[in-house]
PDB file of N, CA and C in Angstrom:
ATOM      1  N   UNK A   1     -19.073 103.077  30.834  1.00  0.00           N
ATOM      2  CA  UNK A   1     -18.163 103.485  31.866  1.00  0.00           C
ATOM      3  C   UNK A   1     -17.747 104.936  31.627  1.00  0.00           C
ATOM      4  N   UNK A   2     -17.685 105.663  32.753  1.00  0.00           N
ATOM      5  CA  UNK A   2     -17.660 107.358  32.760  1.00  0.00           C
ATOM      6  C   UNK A   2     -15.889 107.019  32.858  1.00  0.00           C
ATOM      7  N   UNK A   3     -15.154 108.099  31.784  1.00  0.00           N
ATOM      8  CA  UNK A   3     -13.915 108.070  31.876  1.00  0.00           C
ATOM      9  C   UNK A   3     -13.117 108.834  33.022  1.00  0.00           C
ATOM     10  N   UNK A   4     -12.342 108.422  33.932  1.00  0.00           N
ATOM     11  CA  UNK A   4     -11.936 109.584  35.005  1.00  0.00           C
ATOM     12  C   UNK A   4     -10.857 110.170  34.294  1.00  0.00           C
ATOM     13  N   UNK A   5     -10.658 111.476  35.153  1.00  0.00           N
ATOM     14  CA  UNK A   5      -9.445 112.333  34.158  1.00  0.00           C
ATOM     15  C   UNK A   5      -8.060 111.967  34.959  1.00  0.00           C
ATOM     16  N   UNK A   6      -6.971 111.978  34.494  1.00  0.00           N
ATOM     17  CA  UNK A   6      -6.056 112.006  35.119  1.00  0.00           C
ATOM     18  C   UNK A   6      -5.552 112.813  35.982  1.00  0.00           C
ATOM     19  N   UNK A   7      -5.390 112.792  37.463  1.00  0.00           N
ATOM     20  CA  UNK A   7      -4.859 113.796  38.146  1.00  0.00           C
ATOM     21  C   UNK A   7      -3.746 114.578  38.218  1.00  0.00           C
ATOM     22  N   UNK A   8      -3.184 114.191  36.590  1.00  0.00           N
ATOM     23  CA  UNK A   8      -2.052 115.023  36.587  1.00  0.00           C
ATOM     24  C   UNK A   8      -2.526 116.065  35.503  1.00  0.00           C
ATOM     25  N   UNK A   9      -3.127 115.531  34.571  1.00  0.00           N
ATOM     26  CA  UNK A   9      -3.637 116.487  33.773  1.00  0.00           C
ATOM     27  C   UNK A   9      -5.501 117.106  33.964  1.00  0.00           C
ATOM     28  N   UNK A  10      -5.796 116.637  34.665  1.00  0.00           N
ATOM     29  CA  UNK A  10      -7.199 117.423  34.892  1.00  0.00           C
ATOM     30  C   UNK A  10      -7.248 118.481  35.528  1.00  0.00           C
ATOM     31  N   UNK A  11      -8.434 119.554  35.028  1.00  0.00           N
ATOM     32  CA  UNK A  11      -8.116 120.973  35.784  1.00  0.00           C
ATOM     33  C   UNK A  11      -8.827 120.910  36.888  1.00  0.00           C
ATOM     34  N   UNK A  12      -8.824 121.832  37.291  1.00  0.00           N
ATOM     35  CA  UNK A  12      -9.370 122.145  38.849  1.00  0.00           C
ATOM     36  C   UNK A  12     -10.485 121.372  39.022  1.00  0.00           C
ATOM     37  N   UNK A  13     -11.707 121.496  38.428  1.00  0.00           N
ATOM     38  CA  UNK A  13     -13.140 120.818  38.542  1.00  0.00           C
ATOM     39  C   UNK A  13     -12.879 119.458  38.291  1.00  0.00           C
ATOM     40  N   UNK A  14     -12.394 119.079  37.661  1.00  0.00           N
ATOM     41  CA  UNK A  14     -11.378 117.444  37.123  1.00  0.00           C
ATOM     42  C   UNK A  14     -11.556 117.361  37.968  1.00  0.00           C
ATOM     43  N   UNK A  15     -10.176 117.840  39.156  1.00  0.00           N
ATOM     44  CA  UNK A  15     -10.083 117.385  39.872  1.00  0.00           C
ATOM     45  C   UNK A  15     -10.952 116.951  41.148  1.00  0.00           C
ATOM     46  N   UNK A  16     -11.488 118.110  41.564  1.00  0.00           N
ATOM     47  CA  UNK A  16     -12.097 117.579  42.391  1.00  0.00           C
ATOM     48  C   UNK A  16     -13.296 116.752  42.210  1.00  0.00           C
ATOM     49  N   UNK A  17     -13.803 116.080  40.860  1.00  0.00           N
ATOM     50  CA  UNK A  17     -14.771 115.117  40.872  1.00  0.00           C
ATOM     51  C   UNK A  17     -13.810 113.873  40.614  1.00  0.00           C
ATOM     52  N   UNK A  18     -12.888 113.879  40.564  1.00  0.00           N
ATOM     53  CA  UNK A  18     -11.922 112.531  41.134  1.00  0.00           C
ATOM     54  C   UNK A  18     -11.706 112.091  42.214  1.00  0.00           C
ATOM     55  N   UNK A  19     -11.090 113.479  43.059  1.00  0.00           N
ATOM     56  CA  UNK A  19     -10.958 113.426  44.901  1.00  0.00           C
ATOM     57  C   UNK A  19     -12.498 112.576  45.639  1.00  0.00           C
ATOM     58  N   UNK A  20     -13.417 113.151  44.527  1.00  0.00           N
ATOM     59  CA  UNK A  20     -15.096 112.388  45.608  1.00  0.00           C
ATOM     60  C   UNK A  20     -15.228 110.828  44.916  1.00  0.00           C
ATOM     61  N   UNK A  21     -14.340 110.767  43.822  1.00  0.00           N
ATOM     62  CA  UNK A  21     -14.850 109.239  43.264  1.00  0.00           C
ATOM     63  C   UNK A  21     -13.957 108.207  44.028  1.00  0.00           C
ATOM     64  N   UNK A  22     -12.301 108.934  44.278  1.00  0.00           N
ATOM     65  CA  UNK A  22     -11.275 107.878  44.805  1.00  0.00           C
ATOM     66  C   UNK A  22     -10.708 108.054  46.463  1.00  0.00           C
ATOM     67  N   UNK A  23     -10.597 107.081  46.764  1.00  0.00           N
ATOM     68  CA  UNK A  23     -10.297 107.391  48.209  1.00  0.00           C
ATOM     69  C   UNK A  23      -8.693 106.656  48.340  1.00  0.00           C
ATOM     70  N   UNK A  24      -8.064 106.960  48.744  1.00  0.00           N
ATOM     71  CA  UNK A  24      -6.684 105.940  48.962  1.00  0.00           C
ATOM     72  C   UNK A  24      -6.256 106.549  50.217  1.00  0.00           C
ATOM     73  N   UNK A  25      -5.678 105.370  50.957  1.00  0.00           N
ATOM     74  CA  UNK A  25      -5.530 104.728  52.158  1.00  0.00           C
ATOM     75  C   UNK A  25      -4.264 104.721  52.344  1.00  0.00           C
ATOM     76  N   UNK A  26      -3.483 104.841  53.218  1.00  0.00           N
ATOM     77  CA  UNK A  26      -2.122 104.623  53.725  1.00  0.00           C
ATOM     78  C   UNK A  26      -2.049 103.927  55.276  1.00  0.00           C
ATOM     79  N   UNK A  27      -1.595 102.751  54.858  1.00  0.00           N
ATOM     80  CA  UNK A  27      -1.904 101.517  56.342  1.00  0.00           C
ATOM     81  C   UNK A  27      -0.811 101.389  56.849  1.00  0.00           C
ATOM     82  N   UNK A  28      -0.647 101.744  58.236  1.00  0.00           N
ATOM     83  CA  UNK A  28       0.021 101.550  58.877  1.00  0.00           C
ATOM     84  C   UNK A  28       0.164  99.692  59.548  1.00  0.00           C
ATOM     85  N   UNK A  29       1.243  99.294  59.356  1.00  0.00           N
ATOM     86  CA  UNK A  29       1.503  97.663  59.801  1.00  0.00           C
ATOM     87  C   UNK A  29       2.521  97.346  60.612  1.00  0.00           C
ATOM     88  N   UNK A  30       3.081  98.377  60.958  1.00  0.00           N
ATOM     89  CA  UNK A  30       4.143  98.340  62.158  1.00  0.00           C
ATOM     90  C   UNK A  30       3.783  98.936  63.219  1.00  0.00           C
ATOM     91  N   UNK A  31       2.547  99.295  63.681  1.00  0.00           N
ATOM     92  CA  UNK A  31       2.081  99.944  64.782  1.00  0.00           C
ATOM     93  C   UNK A  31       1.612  98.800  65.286  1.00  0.00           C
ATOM     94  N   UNK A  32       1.889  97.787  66.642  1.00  0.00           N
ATOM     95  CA  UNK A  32       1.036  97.734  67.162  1.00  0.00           C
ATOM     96  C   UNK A  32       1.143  97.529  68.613  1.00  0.00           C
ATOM     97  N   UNK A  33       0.042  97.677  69.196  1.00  0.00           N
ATOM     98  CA  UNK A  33      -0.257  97.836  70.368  1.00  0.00           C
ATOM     99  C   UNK A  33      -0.879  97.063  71.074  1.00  0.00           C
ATOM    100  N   UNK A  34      -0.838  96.064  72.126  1.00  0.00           N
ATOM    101  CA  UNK A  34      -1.635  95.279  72.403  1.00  0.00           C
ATOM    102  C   UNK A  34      -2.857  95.570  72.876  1.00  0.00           C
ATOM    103  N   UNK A  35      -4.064  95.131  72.633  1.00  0.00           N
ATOM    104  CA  UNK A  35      -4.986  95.808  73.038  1.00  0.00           C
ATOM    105  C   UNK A  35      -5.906  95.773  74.295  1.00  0.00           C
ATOM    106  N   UNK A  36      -6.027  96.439  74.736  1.00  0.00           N
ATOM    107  CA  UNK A  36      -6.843  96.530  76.548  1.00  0.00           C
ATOM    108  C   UNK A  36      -8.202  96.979  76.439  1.00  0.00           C
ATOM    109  N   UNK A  37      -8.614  96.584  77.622  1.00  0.00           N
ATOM    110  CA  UNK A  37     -10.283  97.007  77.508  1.00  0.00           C
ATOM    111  C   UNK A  37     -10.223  99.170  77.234  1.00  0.00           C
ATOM    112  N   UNK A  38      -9.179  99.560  77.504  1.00  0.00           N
ATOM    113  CA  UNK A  38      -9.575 101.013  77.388  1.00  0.00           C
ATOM    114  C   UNK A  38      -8.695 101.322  76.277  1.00  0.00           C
ATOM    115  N   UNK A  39      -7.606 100.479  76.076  1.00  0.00           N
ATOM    116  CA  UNK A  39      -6.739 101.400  74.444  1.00  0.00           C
ATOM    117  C   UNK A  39      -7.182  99.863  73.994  1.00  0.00           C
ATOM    118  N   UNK A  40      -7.870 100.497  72.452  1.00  0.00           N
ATOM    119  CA  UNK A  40      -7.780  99.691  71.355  1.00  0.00           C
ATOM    120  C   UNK A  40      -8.089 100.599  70.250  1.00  0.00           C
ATOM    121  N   UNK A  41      -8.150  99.549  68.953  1.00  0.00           N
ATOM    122  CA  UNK A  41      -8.116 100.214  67.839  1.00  0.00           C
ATOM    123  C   UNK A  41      -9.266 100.812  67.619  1.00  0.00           C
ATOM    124  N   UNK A  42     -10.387 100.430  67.949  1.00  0.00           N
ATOM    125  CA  UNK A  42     -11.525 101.319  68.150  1.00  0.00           C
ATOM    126  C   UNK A  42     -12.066 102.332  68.691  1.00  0.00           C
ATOM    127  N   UNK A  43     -10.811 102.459  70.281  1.00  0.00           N
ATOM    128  CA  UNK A  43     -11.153 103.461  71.074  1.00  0.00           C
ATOM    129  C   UNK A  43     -10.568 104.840  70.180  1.00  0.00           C
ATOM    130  N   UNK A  44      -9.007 104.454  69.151  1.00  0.00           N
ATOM    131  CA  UNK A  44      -8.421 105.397  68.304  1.00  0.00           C
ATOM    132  C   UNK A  44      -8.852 105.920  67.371  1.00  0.00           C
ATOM    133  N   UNK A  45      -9.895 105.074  66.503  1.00  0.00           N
ATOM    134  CA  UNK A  45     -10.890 105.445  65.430  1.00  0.00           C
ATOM    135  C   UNK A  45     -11.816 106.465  66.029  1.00  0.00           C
ATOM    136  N   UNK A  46     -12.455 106.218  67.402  1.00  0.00           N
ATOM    137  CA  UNK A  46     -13.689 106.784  67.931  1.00  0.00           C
ATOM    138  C   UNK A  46     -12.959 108.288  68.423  1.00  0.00           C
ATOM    139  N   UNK A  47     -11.830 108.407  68.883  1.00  0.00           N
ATOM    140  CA  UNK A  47     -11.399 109.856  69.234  1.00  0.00           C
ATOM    141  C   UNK A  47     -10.720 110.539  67.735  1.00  0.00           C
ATOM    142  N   UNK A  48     -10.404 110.067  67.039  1.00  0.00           N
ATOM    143  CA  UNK A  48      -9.976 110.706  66.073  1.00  0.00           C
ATOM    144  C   UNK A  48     -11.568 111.204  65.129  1.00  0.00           C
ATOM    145  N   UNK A  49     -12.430 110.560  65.147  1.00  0.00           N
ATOM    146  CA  UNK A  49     -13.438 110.972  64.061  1.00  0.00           C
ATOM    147  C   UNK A  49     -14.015 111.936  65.355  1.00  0.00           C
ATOM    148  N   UNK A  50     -14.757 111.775  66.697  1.00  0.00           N
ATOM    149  CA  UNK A  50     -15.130 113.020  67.625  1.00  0.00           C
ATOM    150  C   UNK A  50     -14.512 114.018  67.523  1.00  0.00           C
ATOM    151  N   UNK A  51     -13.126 113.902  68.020  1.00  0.00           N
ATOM    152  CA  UNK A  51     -12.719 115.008  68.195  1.00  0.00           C
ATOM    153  C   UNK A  51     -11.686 115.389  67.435  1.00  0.00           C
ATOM    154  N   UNK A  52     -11.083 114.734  66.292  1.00  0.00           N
ATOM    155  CA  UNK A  52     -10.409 115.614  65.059  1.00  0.00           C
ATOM    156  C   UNK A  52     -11.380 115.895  63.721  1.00  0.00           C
ATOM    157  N   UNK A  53     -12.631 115.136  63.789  1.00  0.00           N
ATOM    158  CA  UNK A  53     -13.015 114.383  62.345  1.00  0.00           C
ATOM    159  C   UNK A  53     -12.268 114.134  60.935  1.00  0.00           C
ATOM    160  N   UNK A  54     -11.647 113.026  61.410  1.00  0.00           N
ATOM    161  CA  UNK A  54     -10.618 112.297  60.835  1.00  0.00           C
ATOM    162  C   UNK A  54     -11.823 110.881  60.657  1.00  0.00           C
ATOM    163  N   UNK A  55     -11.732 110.345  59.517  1.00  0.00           N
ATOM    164  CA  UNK A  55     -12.872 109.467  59.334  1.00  0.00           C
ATOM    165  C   UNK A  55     -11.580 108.250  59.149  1.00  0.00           C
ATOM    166  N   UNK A  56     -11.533 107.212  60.248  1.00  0.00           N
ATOM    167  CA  UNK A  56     -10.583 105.687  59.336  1.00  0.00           C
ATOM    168  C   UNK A  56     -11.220 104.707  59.092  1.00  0.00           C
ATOM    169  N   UNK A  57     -11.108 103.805  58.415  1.00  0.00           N
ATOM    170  CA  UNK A  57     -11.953 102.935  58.101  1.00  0.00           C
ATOM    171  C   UNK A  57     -11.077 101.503  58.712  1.00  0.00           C
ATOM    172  N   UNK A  58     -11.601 100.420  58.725  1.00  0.00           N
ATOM    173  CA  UNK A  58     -11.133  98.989  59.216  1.00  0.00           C
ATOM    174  C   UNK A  58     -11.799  98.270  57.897  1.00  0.00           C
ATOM    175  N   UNK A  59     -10.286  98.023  57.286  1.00  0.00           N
ATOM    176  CA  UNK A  59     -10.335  97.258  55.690  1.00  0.00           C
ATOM    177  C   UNK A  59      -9.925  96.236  55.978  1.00  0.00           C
ATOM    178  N   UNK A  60     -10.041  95.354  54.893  1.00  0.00           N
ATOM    179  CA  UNK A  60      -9.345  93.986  54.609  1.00  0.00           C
ATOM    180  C   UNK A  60      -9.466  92.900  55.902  1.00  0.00           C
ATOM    181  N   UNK A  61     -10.934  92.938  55.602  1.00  0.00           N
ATOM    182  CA  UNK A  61     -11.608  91.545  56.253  1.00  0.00           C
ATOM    183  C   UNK A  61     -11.281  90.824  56.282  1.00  0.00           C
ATOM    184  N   UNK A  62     -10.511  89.508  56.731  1.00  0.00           N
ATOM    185  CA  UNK A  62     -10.588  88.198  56.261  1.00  0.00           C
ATOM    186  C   UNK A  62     -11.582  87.448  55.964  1.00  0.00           C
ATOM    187  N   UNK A  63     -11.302  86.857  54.812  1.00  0.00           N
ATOM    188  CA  UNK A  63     -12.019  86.213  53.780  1.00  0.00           C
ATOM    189  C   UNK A  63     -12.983  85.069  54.545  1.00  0.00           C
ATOM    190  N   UNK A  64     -12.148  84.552  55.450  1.00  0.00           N
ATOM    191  CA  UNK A  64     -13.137  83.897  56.122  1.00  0.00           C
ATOM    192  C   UNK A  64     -14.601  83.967  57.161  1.00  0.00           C
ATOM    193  N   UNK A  65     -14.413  85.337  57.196  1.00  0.00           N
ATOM    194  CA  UNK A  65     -15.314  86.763  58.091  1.00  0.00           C
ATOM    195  C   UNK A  65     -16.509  86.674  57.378  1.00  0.00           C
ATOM    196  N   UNK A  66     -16.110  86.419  56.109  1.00  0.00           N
ATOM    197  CA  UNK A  66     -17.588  87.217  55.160  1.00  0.00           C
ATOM    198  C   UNK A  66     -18.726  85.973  55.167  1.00  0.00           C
ATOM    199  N   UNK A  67     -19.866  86.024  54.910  1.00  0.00           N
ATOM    200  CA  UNK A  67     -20.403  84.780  54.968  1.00  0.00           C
ATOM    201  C   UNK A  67     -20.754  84.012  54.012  1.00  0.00           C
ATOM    202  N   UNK A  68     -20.077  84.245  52.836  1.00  0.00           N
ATOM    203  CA  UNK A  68     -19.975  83.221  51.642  1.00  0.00           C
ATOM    204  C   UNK A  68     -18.541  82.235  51.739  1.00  0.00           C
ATOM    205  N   UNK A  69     -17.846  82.540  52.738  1.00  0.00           N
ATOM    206  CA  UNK A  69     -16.634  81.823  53.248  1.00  0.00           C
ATOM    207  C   UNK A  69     -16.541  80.664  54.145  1.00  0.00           C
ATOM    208  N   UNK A  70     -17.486  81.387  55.140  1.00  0.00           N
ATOM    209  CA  UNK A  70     -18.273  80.841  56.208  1.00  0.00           C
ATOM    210  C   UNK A  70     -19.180  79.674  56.078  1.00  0.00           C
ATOM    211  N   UNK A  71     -19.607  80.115  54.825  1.00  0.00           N
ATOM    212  CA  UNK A  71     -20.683  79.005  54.155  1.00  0.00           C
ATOM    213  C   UNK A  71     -20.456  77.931  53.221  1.00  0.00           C
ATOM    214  N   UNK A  72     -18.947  77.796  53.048  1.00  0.00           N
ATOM    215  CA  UNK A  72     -18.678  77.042  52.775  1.00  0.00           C
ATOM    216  C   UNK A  72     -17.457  76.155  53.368  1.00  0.00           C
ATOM    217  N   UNK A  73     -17.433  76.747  54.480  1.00  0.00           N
ATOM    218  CA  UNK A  73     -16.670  76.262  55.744  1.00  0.00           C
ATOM    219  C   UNK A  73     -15.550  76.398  55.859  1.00  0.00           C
ATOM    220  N   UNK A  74     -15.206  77.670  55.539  1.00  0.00           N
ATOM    221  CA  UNK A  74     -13.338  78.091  55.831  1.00  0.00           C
ATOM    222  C   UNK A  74     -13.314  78.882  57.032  1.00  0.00           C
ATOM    223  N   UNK A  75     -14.716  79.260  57.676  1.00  0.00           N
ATOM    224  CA  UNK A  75     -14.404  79.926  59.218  1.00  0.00           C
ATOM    225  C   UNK A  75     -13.677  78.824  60.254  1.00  0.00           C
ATOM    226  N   UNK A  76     -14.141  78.001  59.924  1.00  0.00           N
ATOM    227  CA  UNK A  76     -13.118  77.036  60.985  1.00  0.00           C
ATOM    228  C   UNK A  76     -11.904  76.734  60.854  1.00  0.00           C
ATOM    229  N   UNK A  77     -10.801  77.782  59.935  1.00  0.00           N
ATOM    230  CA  UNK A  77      -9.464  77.662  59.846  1.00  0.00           C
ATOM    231  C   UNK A  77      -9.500  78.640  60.760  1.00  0.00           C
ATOM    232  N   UNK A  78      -7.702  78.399  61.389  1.00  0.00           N
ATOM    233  CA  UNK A  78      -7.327  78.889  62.754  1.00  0.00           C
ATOM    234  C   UNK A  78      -6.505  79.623  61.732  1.00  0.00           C
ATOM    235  N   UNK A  79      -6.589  81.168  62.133  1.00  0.00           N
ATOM    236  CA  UNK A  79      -4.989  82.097  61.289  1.00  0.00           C
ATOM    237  C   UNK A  79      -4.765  83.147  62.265  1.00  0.00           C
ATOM    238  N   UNK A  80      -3.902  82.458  63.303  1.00  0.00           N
ATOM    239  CA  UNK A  80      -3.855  83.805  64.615  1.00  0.00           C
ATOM    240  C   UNK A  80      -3.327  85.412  63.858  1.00  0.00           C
ATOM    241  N   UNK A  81      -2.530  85.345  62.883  1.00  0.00           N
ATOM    242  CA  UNK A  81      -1.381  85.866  62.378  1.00  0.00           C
ATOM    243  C   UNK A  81      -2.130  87.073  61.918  1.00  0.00           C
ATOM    244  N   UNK A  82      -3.380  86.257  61.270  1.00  0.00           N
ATOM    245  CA  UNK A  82      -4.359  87.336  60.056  1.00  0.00           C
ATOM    246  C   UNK A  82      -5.286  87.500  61.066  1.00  0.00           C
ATOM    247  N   UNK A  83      -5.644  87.074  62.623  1.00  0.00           N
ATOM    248  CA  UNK A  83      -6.289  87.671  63.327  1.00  0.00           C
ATOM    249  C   UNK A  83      -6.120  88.807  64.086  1.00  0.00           C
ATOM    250  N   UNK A  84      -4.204  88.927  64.406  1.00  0.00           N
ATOM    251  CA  UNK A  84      -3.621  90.150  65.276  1.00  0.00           C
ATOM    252  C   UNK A  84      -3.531  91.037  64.350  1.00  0.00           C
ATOM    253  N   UNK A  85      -3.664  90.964  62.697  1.00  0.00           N
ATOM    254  CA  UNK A  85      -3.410  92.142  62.202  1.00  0.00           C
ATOM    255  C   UNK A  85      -4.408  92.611  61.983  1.00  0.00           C
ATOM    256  N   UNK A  86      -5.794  91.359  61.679  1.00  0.00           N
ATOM    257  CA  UNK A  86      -7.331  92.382  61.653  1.00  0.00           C
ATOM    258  C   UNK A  86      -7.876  92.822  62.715  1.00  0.00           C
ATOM    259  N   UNK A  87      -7.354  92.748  63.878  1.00  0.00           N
ATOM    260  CA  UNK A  87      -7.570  93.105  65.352  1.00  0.00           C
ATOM    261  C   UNK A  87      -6.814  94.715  65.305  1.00  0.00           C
ATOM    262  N   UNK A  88      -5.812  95.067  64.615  1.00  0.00           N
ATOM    263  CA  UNK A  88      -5.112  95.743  65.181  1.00  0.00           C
ATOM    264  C   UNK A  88      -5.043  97.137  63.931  1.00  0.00           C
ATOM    265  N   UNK A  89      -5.416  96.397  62.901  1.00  0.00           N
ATOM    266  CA  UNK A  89      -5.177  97.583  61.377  1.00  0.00           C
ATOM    267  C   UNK A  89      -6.163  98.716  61.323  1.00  0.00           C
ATOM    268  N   UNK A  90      -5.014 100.074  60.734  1.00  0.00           N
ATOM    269  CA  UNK A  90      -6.348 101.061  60.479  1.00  0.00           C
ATOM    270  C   UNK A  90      -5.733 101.430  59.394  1.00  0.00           C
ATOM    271  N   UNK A  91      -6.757 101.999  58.548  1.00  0.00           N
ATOM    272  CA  UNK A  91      -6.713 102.749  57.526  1.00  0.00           C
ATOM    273  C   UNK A  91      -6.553 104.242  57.708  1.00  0.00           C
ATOM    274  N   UNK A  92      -5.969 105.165  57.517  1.00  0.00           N
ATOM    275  CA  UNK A  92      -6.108 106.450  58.019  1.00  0.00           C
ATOM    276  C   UNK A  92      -6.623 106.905  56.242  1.00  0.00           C
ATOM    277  N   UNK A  93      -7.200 107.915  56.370  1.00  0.00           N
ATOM    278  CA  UNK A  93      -7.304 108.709  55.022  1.00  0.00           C
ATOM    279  C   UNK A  93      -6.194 109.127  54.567  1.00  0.00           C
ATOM    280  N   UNK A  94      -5.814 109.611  53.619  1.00  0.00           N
ATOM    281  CA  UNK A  94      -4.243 109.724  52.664  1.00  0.00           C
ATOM    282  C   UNK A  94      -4.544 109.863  51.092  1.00  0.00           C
ATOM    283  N   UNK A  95      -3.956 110.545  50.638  1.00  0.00           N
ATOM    284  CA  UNK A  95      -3.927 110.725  49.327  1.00  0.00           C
ATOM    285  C   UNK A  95      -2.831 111.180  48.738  1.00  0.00           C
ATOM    286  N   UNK A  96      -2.426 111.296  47.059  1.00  0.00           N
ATOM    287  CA  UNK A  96      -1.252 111.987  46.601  1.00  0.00           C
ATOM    288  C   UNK A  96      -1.754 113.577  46.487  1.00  0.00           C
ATOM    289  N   UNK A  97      -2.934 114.110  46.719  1.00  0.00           N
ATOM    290  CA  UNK A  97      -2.921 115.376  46.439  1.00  0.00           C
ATOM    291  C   UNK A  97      -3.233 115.969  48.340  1.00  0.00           C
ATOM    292  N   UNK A  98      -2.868 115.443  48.758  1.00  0.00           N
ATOM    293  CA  UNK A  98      -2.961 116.074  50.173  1.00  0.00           C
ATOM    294  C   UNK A  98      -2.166 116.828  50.667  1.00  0.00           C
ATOM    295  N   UNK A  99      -2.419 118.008  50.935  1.00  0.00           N
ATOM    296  CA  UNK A  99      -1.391 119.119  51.203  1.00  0.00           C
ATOM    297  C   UNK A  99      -0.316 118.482  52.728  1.00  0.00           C
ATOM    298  N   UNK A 100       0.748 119.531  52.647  1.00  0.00           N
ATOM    299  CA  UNK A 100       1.462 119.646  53.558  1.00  0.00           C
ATOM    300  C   UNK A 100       1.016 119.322  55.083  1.00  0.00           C
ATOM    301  N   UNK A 101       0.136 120.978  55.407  1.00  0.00           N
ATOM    302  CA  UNK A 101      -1.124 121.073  56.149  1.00  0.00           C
ATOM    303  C   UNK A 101      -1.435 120.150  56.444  1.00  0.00           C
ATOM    304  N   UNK A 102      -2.150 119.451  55.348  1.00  0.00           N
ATOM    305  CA  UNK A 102      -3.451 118.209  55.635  1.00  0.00           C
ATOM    306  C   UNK A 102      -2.985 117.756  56.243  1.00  0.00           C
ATOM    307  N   UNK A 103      -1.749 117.123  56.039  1.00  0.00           N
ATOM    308  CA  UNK A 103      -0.729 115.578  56.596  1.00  0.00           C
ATOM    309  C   UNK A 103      -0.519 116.026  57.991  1.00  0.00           C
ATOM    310  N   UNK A 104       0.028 117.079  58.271  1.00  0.00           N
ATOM    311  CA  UNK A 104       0.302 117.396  59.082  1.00  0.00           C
ATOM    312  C   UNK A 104      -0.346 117.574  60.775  1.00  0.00           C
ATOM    313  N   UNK A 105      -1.674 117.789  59.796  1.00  0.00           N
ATOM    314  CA  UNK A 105      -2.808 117.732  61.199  1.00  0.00           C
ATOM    315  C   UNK A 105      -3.049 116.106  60.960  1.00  0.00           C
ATOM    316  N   UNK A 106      -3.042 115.613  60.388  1.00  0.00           N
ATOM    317  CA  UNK A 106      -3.516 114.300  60.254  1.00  0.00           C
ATOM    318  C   UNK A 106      -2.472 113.395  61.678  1.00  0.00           C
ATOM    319  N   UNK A 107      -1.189 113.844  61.304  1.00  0.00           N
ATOM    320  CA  UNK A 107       0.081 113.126  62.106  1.00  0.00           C
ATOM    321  C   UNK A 107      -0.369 113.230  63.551  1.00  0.00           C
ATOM    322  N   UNK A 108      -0.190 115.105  63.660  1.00  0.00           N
ATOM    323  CA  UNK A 108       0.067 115.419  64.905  1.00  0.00           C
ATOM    324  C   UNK A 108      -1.744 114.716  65.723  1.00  0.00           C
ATOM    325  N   UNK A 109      -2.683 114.496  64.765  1.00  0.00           N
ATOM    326  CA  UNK A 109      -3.896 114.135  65.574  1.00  0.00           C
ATOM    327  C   UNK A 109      -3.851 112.967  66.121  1.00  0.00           C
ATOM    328  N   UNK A 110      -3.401 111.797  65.321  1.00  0.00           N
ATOM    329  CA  UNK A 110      -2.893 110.605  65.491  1.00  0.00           C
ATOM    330  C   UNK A 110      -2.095 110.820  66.620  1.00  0.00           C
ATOM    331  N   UNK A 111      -1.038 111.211  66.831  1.00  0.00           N
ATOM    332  CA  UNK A 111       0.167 111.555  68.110  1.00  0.00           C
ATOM    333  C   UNK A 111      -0.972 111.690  69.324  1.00  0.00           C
ATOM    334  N   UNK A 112      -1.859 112.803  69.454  1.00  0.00           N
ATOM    335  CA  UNK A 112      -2.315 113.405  70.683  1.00  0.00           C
ATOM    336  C   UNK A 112      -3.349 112.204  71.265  1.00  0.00           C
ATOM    337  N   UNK A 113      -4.093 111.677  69.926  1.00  0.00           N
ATOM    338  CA  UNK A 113      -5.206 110.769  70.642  1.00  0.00           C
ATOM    339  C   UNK A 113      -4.754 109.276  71.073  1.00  0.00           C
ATOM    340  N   UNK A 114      -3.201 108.606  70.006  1.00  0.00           N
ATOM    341  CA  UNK A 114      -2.720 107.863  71.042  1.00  0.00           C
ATOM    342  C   UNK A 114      -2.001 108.529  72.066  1.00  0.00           C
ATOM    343  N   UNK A 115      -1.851 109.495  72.920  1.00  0.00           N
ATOM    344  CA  UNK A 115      -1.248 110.119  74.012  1.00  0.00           C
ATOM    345  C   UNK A 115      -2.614 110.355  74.981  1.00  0.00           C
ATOM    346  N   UNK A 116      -3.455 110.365  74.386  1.00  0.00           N
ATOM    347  CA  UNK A 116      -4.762 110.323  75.028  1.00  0.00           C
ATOM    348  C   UNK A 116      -4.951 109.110  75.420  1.00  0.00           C
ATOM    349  N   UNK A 117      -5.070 108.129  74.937  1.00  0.00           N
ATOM    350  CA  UNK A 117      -5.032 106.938  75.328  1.00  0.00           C
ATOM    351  C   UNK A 117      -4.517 106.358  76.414  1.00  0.00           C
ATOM    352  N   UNK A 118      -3.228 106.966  76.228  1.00  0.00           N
ATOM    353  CA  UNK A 118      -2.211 106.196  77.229  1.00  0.00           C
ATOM    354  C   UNK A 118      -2.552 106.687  78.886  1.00  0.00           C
ATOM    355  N   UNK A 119      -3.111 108.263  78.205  1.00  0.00           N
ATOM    356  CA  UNK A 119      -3.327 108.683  79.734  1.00  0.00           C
ATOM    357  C   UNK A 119      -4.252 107.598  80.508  1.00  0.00           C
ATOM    358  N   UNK A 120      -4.994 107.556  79.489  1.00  0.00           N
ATOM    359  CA  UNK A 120      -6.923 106.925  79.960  1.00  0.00           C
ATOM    360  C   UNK A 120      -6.319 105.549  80.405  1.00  0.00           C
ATOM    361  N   UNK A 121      -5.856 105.089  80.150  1.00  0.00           N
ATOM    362  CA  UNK A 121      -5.412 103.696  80.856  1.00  0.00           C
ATOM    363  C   UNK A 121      -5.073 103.988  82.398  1.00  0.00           C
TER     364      UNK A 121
END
């Protein structure tokens, strides 16, 4: 196992071969929106990576999704609860070394493309 350096004490080059090894996520779980054939969580992923390139990802599958779950027959549990939140969750990119800046375009991009949305409806 290759040792990573600590991002408090690694220097510059440290660092940035940490930034390409770790990715961390900041999930929003109080956003939601019901979803329509023209605003959904996909239509928000798809304008933010076009036209900010902002890359989000859709984490935390339910377990019953995967097909070793499936295959042993837990897809046929009903969990509306864990269905509106995997219907509805994004991951945005986020980190502790992300500048001011960064965040900042990150927010205001998020703001414009759900405002985009709302128009498109």
């Amino acid at each position: 196992m290759i040792p990573i350096p600590s991002p408090y004490t690694a220097n510059k080059a440290e660092k940035s071969i940490v930034l390409n090894l770790i990715n961390f996520y900041l999930i929003i779980l109080s956003a939601f929106y019901k979803p329509s054939k023209k605003i959904n969580r996909d239509k928000l992923i798809e304008i933010l990576y076009k036209k900010y390139s902002i890359k989000c990802e859709v984490q935390y599958y339910p377990l019953y999704k995967y097909p070793l779950f499936k295959k042993m027959g837990f897809s046929k549990h009903k969990c509306p609860n864990t269905e509106i939140f995997f219907k509805n969750m994004i991951s945005f990119p986020f980190h502790v070394w992300m500048s001011n800046k960064d965040f900042n375009y990150l927010s205001t991009s998020i703001k414009k493309s759900i405002s985009q949305l709302k128009i498109e409806r």
